[in-house]
C-alpha atoms as a PDB file:
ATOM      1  CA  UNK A   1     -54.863   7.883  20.093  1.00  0.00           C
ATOM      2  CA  UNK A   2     -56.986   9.132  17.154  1.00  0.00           C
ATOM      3  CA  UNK A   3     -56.998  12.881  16.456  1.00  0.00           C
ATOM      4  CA  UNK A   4     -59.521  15.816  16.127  1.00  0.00           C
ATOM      5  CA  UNK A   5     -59.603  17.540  13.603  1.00  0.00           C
ATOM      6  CA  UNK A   6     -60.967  21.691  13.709  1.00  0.00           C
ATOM      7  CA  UNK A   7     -62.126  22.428  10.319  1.00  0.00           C
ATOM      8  CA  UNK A   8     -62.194  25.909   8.635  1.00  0.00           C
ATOM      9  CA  UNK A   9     -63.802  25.337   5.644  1.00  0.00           C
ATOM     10  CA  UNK A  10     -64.117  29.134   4.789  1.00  0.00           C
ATOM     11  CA  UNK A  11     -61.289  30.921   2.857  1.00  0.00           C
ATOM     12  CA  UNK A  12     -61.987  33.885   5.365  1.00  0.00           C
ATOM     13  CA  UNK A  13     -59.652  33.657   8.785  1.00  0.00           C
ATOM     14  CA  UNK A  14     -63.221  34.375  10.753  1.00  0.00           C
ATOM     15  CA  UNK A  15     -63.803  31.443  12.150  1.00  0.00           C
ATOM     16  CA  UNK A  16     -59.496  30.726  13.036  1.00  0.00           C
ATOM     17  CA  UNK A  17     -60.700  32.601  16.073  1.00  0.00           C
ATOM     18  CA  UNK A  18     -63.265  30.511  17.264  1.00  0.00           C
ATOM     19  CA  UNK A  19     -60.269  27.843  16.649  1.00  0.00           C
ATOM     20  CA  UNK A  20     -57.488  29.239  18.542  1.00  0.00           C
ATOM     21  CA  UNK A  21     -60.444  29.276  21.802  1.00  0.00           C
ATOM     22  CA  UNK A  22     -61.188  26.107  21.167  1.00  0.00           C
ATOM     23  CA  UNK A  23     -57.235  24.955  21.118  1.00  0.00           C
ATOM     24  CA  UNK A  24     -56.442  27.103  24.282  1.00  0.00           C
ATOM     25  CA  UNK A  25     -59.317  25.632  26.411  1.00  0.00           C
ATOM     26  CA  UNK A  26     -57.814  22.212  25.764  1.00  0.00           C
ATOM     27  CA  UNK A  27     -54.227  23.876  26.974  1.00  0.00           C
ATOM     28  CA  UNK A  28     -56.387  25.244  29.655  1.00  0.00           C
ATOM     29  CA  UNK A  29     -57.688  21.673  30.771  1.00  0.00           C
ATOM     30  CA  UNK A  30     -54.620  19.708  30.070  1.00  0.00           C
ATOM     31  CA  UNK A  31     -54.973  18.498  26.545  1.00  0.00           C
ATOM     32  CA  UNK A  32     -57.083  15.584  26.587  1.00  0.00           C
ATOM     33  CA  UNK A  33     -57.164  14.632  23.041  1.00  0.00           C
ATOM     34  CA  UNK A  34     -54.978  15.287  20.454  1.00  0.00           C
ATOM     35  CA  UNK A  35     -55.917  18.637  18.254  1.00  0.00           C
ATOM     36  CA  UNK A  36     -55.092  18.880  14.125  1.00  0.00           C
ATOM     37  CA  UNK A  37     -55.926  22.525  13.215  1.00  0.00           C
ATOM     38  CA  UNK A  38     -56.932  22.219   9.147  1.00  0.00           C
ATOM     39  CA  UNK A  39     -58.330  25.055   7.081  1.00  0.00           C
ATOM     40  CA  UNK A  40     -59.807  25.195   3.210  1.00  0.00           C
ATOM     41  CA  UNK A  41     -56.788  25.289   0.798  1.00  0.00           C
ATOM     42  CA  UNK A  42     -54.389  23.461  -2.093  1.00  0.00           C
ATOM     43  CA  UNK A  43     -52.659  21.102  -0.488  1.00  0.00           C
ATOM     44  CA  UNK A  44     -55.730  18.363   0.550  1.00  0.00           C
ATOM     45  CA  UNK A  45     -55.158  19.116   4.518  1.00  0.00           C
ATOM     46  CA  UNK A  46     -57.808  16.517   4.813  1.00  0.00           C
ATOM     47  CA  UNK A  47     -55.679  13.659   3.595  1.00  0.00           C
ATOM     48  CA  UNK A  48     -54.434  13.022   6.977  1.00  0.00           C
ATOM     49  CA  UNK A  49     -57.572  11.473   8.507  1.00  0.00           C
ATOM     50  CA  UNK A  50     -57.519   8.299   9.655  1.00  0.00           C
ATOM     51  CA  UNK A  51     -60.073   5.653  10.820  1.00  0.00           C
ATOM     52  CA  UNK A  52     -61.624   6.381  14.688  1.00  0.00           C
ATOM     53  CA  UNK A  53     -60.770  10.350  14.243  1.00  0.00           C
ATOM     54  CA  UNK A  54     -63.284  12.763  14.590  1.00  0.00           C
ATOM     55  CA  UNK A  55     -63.743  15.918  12.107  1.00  0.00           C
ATOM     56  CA  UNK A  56     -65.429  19.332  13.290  1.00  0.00           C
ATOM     57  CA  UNK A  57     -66.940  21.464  10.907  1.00  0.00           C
ATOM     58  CA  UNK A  58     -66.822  24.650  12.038  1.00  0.00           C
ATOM     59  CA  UNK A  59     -69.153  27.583  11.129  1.00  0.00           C
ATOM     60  CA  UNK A  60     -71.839  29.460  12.371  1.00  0.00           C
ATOM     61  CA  UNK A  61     -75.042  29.144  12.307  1.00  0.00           C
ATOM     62  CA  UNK A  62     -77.438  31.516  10.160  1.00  0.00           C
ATOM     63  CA  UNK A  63     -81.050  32.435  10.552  1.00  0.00           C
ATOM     64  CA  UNK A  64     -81.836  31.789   6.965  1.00  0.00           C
ATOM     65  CA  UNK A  65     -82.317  27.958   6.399  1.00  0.00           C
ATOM     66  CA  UNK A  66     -79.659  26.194   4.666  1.00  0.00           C
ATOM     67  CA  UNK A  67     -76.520  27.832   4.990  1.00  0.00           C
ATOM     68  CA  UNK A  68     -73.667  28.262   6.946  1.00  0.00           C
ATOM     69  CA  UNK A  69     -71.144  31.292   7.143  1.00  0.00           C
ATOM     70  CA  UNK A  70     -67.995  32.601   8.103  1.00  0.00           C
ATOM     71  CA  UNK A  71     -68.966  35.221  11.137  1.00  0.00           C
ATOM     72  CA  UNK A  72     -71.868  36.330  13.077  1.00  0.00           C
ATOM     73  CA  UNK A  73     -73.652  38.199  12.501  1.00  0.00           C
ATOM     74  CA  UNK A  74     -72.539  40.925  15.017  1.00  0.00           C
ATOM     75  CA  UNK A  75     -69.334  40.580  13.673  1.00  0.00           C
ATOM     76  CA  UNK A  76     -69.751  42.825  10.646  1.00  0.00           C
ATOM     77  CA  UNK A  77     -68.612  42.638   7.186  1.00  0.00           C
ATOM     78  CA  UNK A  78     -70.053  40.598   4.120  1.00  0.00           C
ATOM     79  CA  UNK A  79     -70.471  36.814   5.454  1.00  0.00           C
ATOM     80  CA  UNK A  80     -68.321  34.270   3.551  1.00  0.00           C
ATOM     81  CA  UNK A  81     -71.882  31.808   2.849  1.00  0.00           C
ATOM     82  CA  UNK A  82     -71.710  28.258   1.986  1.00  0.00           C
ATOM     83  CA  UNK A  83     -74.265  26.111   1.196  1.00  0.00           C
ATOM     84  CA  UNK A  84     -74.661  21.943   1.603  1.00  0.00           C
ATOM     85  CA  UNK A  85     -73.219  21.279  -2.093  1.00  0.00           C
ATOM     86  CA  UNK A  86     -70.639  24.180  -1.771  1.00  0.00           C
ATOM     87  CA  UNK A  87     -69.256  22.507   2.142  1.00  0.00           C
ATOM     88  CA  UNK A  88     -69.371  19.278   0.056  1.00  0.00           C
ATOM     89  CA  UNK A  89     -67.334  19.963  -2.772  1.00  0.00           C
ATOM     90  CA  UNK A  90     -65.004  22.229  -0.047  1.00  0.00           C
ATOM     91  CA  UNK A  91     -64.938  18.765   1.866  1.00  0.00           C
ATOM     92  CA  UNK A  92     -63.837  16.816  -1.704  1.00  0.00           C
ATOM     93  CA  UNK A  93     -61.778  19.381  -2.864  1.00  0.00           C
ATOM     94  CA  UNK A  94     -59.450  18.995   0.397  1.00  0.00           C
ATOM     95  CA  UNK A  95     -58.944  15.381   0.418  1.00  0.00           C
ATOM     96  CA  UNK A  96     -61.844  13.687   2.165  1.00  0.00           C
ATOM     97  CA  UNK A  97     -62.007  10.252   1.309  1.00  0.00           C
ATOM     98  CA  UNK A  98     -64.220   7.260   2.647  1.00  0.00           C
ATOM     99  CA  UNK A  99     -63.046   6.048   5.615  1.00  0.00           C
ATOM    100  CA  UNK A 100     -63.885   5.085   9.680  1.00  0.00           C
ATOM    101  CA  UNK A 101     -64.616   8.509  11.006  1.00  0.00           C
ATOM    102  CA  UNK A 102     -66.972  10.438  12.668  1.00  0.00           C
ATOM    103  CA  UNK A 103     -67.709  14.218  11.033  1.00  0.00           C
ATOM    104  CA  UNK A 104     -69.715  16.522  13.255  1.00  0.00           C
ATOM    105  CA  UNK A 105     -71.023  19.498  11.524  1.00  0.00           C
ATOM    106  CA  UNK A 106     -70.811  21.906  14.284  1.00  0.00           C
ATOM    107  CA  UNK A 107     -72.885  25.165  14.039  1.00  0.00           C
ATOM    108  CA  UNK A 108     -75.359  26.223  15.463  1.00  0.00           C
ATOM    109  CA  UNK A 109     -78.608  24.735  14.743  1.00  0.00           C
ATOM    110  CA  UNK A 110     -77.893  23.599  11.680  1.00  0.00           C
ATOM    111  CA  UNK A 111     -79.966  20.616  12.315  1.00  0.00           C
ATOM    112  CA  UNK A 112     -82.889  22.164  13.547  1.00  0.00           C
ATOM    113  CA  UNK A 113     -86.081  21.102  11.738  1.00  0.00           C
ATOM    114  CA  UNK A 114     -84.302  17.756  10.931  1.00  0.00           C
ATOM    115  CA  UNK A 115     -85.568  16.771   7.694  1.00  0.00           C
ATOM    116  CA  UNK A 116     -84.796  20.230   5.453  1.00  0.00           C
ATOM    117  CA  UNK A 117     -81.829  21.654   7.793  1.00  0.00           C
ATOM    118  CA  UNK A 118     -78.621  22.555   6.662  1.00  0.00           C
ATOM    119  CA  UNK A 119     -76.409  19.869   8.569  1.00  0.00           C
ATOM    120  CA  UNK A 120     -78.822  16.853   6.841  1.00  0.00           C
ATOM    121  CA  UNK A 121     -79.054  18.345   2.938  1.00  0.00           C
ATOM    122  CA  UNK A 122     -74.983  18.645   4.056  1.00  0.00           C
ATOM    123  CA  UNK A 123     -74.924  15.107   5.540  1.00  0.00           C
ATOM    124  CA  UNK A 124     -76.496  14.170   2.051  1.00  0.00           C
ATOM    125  CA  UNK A 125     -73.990  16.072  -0.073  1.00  0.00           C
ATOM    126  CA  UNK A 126     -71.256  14.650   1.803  1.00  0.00           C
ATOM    127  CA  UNK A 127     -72.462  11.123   1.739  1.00  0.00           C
ATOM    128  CA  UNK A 128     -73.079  11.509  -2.187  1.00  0.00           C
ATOM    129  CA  UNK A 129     -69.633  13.308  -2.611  1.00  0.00           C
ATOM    130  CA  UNK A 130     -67.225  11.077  -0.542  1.00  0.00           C
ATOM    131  CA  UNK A 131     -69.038   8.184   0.270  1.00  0.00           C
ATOM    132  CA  UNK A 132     -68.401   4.850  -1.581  1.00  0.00           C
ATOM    133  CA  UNK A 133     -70.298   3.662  -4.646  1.00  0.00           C
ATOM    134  CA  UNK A 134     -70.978   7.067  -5.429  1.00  0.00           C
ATOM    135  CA  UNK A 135     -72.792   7.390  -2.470  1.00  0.00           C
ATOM    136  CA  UNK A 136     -74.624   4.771  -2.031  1.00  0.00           C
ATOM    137  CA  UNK A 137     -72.526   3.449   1.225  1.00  0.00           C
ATOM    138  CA  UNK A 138     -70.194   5.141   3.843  1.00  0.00           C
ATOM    139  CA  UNK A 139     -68.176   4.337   6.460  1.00  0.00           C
ATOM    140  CA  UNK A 140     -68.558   7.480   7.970  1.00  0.00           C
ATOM    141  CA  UNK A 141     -71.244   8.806  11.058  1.00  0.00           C
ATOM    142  CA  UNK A 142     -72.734  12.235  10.886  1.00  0.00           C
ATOM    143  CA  UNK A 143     -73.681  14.187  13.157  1.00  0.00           C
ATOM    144  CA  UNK A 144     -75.804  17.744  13.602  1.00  0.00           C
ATOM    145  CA  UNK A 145     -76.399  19.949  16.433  1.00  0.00           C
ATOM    146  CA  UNK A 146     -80.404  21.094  17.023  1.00  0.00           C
ATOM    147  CA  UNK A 147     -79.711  23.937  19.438  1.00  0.00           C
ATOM    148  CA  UNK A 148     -77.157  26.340  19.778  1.00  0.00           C
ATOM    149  CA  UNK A 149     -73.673  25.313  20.640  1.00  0.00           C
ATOM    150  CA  UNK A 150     -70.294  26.582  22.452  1.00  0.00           C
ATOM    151  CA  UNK A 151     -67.490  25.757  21.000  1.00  0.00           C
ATOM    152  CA  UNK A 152     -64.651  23.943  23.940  1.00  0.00           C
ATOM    153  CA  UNK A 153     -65.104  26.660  26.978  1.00  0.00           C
ATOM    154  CA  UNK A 154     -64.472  26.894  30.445  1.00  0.00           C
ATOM    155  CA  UNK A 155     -68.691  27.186  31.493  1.00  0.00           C
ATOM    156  CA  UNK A 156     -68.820  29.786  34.260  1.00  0.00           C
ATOM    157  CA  UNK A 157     -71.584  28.307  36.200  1.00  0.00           C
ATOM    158  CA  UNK A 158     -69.932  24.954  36.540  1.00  0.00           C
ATOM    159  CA  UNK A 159     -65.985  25.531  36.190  1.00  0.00           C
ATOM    160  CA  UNK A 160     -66.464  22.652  33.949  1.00  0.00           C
ATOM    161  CA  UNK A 161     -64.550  22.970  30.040  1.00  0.00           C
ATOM    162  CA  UNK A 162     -67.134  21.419  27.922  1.00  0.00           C
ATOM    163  CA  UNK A 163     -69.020  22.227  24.452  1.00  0.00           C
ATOM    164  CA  UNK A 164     -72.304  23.003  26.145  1.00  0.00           C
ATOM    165  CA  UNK A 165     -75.857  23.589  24.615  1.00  0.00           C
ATOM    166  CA  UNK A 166     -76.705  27.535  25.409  1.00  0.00           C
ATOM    167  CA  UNK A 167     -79.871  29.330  25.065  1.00  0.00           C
ATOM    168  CA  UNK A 168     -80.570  33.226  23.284  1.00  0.00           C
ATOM    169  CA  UNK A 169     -80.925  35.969  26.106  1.00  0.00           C
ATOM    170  CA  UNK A 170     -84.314  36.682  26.257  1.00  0.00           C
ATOM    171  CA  UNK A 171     -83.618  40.616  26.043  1.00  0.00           C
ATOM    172  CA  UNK A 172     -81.421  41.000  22.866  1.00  0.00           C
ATOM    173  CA  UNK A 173     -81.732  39.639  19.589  1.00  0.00           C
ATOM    174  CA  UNK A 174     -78.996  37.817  17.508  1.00  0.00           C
ATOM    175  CA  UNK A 175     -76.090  34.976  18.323  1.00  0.00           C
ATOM    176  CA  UNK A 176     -72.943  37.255  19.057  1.00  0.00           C
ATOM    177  CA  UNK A 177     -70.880  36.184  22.225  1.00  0.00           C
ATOM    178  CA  UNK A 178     -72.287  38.456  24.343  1.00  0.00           C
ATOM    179  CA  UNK A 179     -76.159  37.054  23.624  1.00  0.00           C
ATOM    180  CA  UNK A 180     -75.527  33.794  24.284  1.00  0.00           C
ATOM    181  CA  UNK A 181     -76.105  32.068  27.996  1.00  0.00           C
ATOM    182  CA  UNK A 182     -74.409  28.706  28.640  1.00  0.00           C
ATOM    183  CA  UNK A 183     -76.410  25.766  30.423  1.00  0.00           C
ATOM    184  CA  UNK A 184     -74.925  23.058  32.335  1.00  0.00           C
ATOM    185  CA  UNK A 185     -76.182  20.466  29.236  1.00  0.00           C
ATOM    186  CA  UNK A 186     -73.310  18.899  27.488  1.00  0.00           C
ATOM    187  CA  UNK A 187     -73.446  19.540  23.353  1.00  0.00           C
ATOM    188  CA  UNK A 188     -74.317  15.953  22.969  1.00  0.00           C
ATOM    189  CA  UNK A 189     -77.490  16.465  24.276  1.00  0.00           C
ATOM    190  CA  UNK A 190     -78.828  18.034  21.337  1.00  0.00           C
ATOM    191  CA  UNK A 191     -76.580  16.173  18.531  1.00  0.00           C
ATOM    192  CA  UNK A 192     -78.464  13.969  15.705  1.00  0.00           C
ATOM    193  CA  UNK A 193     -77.314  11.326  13.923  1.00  0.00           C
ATOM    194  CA  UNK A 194     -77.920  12.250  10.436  1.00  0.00           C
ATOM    195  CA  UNK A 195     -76.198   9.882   8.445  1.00  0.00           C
ATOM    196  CA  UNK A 196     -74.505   6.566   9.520  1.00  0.00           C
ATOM    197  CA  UNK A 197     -71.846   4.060   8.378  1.00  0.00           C
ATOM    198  CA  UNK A 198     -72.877   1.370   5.512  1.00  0.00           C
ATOM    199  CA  UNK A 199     -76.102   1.904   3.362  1.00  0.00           C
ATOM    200  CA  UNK A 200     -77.704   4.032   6.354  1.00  0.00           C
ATOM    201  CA  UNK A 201     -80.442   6.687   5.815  1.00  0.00           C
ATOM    202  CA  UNK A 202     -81.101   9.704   7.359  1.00  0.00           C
ATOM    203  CA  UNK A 203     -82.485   9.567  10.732  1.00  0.00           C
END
């Protein structure tokens, strides 16, 4: 069965939260698919991909264009920021090579305003970075999310686990926990293929 990979590309332990949820929802549900925690680091944890698996990197989103970062905002402390070349070179750096797999860059909105949005300048970087004749081919899909998105949770209006689409309270300001409102929509409702396998372009 091929594996899923949860990617902290930070060298912060923020976002190792946002993992261990995500890993006890699938306990929760009965472990459908296989799980392969990873993190930034020395020893190329990306190496281990294989064709058919699916990588999720995993940040949050930001409200200035063009980034992602460690925390929310309402988490306090100085944000860990990276930028398209810096995930990129993160991405290199740990071992990703060009092969059969499908990378979702999972934040929220980073692929809002398709064209100039983070998760397509990353799609880009990545492409140039690890793809095959120094970028000019790939064998690998990306993907971007338009809206905001839940990472695996148990959605309280449904009793459904799922990574669902959710929507900013209309009375408070920001994307902590505790402003965000679930829908019944399934993440893949708002996903965009940004780039795709052989001499693809952006979509």
């Amino acid at each position: 069965m091929p594996n899923v990979f949860l990617y902290n590309p930070f060298k912060s332990d923020c976002i190792e939260d946002l993992i261990d949820r995500w890993v006890n929802a699938e306990e929760a549900r009965g472990w459908k698919k296989d799980l392969v925690r990873v993190r930034h680091g020395p020893n190329k944890p990306l190496d281990d991909l294989e064709p058919g698996d699916t990588l999720y990197i995993i940040g949050h989103g930001d409200v200035t264009p063009n980034r992602i970062c460690d925390r929310a905002s309402s988490d306090g402390g100085t944000p860990e920021i990276l930028h398209p070349p810096q995930l990129a070179a993160r991405l290199f750096a740990d071992g990703l090579t060009d092969k059969a797999i499908t990378i979702k860059i999972y934040s929220c909105l980073a692929a809002r305003g398709v064209l100039d949005s983070f998760a397509t300048n990353a799609a880009l970087q990545i492409k140039q970075k690890c793809g095959s004749s120094g970028g000019l081919s790939c064998k690998f899909n990306i993907y971007g999310y338009d809206e905001i998105v839940s990472i695996l949770v148990l959605n309280p209006q449904t009793g459904e686990y799922g990574k669902f689409v959710g929507e900013l309270k209309e009375d408070v300001t920001g994307v902590g926990e505790d402003t965000i409102e679930l829908t019944t929509r399934k993440a893949k409702s708002s996903r965009k293929l940004l780039v795709k396998k052989g001499f693809g372009l952006v979509m």
